[in-house]
N, C-alpha and C. Protein backbone atom coordinates (compact mmCIF):
# COMPACT_ATOMS: atom_id res chain seq x y z
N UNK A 1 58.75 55.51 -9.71
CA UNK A 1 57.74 56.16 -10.52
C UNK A 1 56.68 55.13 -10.90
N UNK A 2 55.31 55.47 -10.16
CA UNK A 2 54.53 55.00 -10.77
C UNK A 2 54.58 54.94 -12.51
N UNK A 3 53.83 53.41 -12.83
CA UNK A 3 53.62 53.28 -14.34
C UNK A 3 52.27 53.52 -14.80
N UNK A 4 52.63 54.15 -16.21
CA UNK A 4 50.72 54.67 -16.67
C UNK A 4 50.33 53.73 -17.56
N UNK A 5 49.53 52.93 -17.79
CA UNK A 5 49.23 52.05 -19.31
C UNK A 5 48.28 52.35 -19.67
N UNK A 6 47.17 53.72 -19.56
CA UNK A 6 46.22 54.55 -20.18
C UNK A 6 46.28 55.94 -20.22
N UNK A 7 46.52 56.58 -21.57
CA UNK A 7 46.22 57.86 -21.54
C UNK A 7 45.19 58.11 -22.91
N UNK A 8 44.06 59.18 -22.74
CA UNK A 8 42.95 59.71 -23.43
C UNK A 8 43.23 61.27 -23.41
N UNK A 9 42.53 61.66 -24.23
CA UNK A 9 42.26 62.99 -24.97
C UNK A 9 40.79 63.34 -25.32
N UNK A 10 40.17 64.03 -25.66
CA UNK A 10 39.32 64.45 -26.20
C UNK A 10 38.90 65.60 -26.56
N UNK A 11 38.26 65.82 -27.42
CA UNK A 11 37.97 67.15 -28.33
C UNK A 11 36.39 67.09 -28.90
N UNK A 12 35.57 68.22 -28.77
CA UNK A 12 34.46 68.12 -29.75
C UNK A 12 34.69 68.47 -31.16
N UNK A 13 34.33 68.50 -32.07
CA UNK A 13 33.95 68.36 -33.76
C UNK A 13 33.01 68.61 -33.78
N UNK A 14 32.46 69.36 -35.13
CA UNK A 14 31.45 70.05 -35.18
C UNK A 14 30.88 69.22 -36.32
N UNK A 15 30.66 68.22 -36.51
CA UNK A 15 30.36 67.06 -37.49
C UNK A 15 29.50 65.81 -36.47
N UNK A 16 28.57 65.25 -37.01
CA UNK A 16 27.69 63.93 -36.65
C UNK A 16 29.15 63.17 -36.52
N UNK A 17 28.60 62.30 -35.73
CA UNK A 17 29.09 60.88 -34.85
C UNK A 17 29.80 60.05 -36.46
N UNK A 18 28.80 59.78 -37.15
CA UNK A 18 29.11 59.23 -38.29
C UNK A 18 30.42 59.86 -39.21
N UNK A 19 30.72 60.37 -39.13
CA UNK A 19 31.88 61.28 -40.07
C UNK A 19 32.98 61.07 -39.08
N UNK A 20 32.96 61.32 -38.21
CA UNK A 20 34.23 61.65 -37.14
C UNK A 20 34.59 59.62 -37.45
N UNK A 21 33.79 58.57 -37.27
CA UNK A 21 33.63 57.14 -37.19
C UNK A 21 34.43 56.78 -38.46
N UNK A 22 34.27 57.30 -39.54
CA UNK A 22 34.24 57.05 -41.05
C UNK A 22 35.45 57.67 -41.40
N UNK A 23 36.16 58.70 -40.42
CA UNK A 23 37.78 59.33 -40.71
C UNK A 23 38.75 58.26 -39.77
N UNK A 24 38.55 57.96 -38.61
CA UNK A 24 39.14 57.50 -37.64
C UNK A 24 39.17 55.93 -37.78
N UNK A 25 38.45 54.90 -38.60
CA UNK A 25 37.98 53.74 -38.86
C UNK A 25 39.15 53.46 -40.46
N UNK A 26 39.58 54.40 -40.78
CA UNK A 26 40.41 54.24 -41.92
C UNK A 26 41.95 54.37 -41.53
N UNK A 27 42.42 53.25 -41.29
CA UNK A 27 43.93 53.91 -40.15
C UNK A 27 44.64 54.29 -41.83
N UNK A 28 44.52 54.12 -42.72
CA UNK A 28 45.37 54.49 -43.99
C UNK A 28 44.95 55.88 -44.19
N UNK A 29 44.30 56.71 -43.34
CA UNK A 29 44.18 57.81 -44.06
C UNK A 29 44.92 58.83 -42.05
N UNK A 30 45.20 57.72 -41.42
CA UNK A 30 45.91 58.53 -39.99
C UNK A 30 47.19 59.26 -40.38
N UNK A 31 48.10 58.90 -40.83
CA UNK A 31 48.80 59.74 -41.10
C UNK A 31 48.82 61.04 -41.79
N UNK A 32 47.57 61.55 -41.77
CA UNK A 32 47.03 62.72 -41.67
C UNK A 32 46.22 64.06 -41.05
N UNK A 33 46.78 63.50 -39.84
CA UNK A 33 46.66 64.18 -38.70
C UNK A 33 47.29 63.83 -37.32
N UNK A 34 48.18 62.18 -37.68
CA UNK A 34 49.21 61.69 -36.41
C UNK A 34 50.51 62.23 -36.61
N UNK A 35 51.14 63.12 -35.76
CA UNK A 35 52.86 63.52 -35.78
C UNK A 35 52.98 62.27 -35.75
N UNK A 36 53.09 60.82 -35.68
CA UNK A 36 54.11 59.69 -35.80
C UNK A 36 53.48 58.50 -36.88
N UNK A 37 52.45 58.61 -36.90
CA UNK A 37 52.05 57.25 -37.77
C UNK A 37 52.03 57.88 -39.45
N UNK A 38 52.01 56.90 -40.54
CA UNK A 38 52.12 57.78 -41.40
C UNK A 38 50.95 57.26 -42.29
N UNK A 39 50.40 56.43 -41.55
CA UNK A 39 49.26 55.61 -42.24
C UNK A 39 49.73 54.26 -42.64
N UNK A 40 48.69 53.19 -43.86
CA UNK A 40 49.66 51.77 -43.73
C UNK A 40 49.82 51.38 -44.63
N UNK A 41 50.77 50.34 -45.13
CA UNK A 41 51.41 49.97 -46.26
C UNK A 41 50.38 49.60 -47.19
N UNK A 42 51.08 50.02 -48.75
CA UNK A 42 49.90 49.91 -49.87
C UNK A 42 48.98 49.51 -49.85
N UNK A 43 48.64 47.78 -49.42
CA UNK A 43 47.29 46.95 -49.90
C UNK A 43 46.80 47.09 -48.70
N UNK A 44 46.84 47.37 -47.13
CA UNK A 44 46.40 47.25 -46.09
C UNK A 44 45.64 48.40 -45.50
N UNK A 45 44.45 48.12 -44.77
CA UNK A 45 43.79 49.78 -44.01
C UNK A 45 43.57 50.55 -44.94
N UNK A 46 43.31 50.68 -46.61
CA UNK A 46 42.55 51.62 -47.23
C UNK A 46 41.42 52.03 -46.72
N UNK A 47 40.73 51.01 -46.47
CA UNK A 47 39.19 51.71 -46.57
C UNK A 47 38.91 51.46 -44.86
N UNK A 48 37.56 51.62 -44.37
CA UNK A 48 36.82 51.60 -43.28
C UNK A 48 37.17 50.05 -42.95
N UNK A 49 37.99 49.89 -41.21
CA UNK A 49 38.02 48.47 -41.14
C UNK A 49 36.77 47.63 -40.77
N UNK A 50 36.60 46.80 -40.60
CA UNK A 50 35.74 45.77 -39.48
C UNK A 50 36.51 45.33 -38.57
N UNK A 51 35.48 44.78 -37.38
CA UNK A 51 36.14 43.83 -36.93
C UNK A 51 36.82 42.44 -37.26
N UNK A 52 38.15 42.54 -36.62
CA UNK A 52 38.88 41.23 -37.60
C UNK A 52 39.94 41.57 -38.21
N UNK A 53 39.85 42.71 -39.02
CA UNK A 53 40.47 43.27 -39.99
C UNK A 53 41.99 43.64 -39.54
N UNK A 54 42.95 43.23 -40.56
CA UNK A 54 43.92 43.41 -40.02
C UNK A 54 44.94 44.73 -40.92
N UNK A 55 45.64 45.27 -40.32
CA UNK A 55 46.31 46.28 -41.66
C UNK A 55 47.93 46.50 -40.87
N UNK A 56 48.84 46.56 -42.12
CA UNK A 56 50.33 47.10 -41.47
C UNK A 56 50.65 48.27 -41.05
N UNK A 57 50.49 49.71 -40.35
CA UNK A 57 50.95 50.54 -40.18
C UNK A 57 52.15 51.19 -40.50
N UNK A 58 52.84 52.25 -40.84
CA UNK A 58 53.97 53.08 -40.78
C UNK A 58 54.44 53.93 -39.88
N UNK A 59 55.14 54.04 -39.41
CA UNK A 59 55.47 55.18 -38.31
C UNK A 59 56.72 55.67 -38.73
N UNK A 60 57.31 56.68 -37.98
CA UNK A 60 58.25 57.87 -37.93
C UNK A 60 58.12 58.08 -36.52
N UNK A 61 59.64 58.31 -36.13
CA UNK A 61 59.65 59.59 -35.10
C UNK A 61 61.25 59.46 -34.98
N UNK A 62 61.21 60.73 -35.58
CA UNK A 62 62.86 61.45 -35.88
C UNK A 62 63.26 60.91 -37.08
N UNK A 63 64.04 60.11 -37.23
CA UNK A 63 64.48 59.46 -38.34
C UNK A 63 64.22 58.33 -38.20
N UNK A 64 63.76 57.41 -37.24
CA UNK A 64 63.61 55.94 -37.12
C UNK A 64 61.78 55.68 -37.62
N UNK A 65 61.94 54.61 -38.14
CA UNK A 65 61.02 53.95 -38.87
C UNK A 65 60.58 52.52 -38.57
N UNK A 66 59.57 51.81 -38.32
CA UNK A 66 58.90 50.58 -38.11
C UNK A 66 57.40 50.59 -38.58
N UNK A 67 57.43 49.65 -38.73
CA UNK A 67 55.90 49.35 -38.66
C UNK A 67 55.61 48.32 -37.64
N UNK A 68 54.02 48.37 -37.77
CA UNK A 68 53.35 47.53 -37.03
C UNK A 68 52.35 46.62 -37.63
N UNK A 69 52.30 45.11 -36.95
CA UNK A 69 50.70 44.21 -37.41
C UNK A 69 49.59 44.66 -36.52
N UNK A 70 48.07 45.50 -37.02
CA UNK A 70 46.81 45.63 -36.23
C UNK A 70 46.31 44.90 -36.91
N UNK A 71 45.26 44.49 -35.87
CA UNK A 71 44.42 44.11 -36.07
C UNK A 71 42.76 44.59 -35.34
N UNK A 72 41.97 45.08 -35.89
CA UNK A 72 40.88 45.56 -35.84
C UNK A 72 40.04 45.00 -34.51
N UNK A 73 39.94 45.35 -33.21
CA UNK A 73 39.40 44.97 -31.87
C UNK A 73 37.41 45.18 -32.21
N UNK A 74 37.52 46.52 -32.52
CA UNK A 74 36.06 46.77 -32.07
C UNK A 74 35.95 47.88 -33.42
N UNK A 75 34.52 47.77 -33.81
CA UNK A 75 33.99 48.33 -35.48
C UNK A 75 32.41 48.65 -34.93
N UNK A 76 31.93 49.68 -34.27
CA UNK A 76 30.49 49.97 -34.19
C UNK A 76 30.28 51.51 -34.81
N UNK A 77 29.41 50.90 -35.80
CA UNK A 77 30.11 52.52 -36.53
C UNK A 77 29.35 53.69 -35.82
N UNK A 78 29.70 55.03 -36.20
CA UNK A 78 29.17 55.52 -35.30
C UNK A 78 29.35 56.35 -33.90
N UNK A 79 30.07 55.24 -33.45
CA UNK A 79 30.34 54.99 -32.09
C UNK A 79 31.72 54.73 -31.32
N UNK A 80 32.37 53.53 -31.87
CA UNK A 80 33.64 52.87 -31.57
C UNK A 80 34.59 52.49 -32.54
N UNK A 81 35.60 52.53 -32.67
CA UNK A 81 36.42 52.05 -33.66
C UNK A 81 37.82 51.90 -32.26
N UNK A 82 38.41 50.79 -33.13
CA UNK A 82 39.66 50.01 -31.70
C UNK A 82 40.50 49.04 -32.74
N UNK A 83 41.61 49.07 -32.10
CA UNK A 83 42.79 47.93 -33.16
C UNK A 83 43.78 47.37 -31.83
N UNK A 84 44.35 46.35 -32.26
CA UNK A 84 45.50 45.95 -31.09
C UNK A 84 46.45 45.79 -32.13
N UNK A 85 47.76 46.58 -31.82
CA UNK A 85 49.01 46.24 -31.88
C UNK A 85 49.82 45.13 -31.63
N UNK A 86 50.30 44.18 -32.72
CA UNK A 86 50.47 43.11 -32.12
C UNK A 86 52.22 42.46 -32.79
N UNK A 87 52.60 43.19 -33.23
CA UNK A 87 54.02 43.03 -33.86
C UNK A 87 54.25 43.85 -34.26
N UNK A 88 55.60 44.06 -34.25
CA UNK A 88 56.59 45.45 -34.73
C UNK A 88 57.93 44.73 -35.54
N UNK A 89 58.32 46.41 -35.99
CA UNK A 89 59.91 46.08 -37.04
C UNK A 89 59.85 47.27 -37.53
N UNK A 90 61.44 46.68 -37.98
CA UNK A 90 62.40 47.91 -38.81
C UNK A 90 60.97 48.09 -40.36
N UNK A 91 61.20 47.13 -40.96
CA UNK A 91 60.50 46.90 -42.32
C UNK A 91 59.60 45.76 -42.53
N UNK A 92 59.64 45.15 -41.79
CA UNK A 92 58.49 44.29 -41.22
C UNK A 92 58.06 43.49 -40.24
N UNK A 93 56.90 43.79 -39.56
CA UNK A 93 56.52 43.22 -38.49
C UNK A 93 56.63 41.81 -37.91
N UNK A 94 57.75 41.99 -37.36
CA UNK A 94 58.84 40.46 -36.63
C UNK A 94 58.35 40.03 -35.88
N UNK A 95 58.21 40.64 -34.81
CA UNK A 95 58.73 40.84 -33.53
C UNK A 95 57.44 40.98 -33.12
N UNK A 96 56.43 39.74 -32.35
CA UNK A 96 55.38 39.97 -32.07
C UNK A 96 55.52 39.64 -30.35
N UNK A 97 53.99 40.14 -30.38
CA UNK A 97 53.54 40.48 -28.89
C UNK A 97 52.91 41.60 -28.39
N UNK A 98 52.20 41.49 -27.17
CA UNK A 98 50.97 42.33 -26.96
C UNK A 98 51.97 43.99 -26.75
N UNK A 99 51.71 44.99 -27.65
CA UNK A 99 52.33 46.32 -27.73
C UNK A 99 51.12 47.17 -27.23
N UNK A 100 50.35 47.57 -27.98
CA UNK A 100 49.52 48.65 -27.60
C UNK A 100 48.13 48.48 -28.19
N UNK A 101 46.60 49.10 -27.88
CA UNK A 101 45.94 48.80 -28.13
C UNK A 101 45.27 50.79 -28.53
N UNK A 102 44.77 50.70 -29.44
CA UNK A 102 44.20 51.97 -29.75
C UNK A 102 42.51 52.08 -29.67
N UNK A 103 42.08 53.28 -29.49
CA UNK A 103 40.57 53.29 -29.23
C UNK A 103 40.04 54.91 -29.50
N UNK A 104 38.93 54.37 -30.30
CA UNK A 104 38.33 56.14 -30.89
C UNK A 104 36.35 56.03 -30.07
N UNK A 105 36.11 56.53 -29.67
CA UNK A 105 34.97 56.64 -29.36
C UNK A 105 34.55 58.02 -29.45
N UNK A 106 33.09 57.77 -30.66
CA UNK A 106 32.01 58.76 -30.42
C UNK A 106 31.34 58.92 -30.09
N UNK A 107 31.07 60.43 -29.41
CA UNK A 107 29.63 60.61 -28.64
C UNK A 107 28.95 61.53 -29.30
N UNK A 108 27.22 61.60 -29.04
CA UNK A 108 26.84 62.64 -29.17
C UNK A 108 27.45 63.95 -28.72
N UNK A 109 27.41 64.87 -28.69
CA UNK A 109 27.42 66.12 -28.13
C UNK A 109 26.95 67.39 -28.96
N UNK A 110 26.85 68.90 -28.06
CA UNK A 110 25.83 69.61 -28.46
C UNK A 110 25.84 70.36 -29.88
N UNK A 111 27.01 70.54 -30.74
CA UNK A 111 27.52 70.64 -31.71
C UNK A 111 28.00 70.11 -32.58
N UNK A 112 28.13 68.62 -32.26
CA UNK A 112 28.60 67.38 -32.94
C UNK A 112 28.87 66.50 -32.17
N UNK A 113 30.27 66.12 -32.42
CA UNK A 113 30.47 64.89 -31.36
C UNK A 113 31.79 65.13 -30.34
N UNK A 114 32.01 64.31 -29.22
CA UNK A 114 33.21 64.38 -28.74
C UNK A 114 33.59 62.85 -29.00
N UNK A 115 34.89 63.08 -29.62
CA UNK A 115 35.39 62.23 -29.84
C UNK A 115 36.81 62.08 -28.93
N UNK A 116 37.37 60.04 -28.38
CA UNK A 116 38.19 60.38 -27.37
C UNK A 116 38.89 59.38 -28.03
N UNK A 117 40.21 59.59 -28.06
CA UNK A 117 41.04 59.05 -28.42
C UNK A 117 42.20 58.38 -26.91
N UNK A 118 41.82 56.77 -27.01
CA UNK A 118 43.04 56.04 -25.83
C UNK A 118 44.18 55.29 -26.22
N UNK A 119 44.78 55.59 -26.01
CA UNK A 119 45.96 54.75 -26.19
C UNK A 119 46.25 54.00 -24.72
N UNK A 120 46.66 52.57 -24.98
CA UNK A 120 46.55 51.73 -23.40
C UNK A 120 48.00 50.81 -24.24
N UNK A 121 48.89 51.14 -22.98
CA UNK A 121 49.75 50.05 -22.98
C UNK A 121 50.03 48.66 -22.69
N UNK A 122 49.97 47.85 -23.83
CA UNK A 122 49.95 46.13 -23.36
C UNK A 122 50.71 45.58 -23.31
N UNK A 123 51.97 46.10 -22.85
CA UNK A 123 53.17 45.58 -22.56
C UNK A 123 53.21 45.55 -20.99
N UNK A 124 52.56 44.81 -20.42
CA UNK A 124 51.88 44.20 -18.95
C UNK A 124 53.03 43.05 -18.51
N UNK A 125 53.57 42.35 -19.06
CA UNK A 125 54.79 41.44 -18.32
C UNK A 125 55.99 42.32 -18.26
N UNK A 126 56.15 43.53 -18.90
CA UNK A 126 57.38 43.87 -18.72
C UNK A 126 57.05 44.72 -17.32
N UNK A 127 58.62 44.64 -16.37
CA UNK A 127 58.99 45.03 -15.27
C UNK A 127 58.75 46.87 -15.88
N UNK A 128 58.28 47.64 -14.21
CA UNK A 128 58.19 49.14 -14.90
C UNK A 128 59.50 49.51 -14.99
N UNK A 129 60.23 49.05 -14.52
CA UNK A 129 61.60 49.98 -14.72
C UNK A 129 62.40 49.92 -15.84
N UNK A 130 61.86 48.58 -16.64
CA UNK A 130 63.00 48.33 -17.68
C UNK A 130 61.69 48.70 -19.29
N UNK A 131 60.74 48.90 -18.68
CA UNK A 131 59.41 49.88 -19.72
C UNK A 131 59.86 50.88 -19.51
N UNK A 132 60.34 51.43 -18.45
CA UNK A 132 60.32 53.25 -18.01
C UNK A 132 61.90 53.29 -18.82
N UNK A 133 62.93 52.96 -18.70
CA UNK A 133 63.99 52.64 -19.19
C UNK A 133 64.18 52.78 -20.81
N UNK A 134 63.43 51.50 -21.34
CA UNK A 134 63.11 51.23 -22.90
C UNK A 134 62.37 52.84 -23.14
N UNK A 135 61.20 53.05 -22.56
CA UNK A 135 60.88 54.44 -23.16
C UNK A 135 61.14 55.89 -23.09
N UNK A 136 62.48 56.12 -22.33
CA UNK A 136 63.32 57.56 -22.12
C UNK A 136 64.34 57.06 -23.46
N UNK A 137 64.29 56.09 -23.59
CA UNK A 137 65.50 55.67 -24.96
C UNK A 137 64.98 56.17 -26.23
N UNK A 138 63.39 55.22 -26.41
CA UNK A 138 63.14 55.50 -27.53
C UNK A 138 62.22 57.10 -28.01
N UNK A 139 62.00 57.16 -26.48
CA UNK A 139 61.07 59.17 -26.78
C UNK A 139 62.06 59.86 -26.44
N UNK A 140 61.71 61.01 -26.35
CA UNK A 140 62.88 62.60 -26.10
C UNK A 140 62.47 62.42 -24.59
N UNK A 141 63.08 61.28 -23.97
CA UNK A 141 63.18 61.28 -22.34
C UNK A 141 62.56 61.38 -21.60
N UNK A 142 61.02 60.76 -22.00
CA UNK A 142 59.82 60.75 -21.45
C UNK A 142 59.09 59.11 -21.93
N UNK A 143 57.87 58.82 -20.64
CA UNK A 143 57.78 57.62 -21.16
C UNK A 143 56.65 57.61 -22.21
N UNK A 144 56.16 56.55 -22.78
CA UNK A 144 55.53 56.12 -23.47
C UNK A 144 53.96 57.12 -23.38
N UNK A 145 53.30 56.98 -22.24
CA UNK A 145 52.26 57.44 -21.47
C UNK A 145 52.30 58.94 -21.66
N UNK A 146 53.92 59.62 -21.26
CA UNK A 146 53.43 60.79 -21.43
C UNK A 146 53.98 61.50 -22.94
N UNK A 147 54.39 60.59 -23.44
CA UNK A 147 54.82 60.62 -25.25
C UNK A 147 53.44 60.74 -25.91
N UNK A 148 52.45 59.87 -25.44
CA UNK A 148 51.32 59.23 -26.45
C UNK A 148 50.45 60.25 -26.08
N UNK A 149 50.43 61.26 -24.93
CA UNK A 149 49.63 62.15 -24.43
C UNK A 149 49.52 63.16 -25.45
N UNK A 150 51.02 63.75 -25.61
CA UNK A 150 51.02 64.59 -26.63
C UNK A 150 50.70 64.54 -27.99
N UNK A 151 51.04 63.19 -28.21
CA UNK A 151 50.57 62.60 -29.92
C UNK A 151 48.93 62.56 -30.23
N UNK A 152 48.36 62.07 -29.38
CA UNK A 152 46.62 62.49 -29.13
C UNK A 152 46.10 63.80 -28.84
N UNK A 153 46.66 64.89 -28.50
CA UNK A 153 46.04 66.01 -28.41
C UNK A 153 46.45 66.48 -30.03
N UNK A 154 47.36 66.57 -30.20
CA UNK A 154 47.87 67.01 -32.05
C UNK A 154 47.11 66.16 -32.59
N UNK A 155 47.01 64.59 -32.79
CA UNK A 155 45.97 63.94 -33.94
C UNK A 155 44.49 64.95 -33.67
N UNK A 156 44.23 64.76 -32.30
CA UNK A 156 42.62 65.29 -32.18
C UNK A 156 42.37 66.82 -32.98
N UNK A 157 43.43 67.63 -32.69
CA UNK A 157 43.63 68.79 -33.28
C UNK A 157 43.63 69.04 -34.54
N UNK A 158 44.53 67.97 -35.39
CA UNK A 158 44.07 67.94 -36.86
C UNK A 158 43.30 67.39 -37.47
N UNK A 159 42.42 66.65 -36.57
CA UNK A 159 41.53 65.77 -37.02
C UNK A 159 40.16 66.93 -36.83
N UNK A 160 39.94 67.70 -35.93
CA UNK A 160 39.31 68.30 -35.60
C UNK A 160 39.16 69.43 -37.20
N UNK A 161 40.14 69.65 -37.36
CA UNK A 161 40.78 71.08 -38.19
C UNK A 161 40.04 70.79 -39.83
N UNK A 162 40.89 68.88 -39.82
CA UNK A 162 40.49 68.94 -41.84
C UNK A 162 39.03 68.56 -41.33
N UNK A 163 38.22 67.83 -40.09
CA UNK A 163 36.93 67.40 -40.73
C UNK A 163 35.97 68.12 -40.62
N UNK A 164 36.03 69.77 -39.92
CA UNK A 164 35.23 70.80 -39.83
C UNK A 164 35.47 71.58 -41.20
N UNK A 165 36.49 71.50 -41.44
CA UNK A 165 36.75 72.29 -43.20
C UNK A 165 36.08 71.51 -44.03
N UNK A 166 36.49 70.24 -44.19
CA UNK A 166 35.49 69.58 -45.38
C UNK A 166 34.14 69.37 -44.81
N UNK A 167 33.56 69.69 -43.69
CA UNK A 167 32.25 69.53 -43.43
C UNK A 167 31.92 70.60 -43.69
N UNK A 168 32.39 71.77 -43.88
CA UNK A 168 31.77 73.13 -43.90
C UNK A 168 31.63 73.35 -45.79
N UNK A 169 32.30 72.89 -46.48
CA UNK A 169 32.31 73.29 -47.88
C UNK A 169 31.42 72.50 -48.56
């Protein structure tokens, strides 16, 4: 089996470039529209990052729990917002090394914007079989690629949902 280390999504929003930039640029407010992330620990990722910026994440999926160390790749507001994954853990981020890299890009479009959400796998030294392996373990028997597929069409979906409601009121 071929290995995937990019999968994207996208959805239009009926909101300017700037709003969609200004929800997606706050990873402390993602766990409000990610089935797995839950947003990030108290003092970290409140507000709009920069580049540089680093914040801890939360996750879920099933009963298991970790977080992660990001750190903020790319900040054009507007436009781009990006973080790299760079350590993981039970309760705190140990265990470093290149994991995953996230990416939001806005566009114009004719009603607002399309916004695309990538997830790219940077776990590049590991062999595919023992990645393909590690990720039927830790997903419901699917890999990573086509785990993260589904997790980006649901974020885009609720992301889509609260920022057309609060844009409309």
């Amino acid at each position: 089996m071929t290995r995937v280390f990019t999968v994207s999504g996208s959805i239009v929003i009926d909101v300017p470039p700037e709003v969609v930039y200004q929800a997606v640029s706050r990873p402390g407010d993602m766990g409000r529209w990610s089935p797995e992330n839950l947003g990030t620990t108290g003092d970290t990722g409140g507000g709009v990052l920069e580049l540089g910026d680093r914040f801890v994440g939360r996750n879920r999926r099933g009963r298991f729990r970790w977080v992660t160390r990001c750190t903020g790749t790319a900040a054009d507001p507007g436009r781009r917002f990006a973080f790299r994954v760079h350590a993981i853990g039970r309760t705190r981020p140990r265990l470093r090394g290149p994991i995953a890299t996230w990416e939001y890009r806005c566009e114009p479009a004719a009603r607002g914007t399309r916004v695309t959400e990538t997830w790219r796998d940077d776990r590049r030294a590991w062999p595919a079989f023992m990645a393909n392996a590690f990720d039927r373990l830790v997903t419901p028997g699917r890999t990573f690629a086509e785990f993260q597929a589904g997790n980006i069409g649901t974020t885009l979906r609720n992301l889509k949902r609260e920022l057309e409601q609060d844009h409309s009121a």
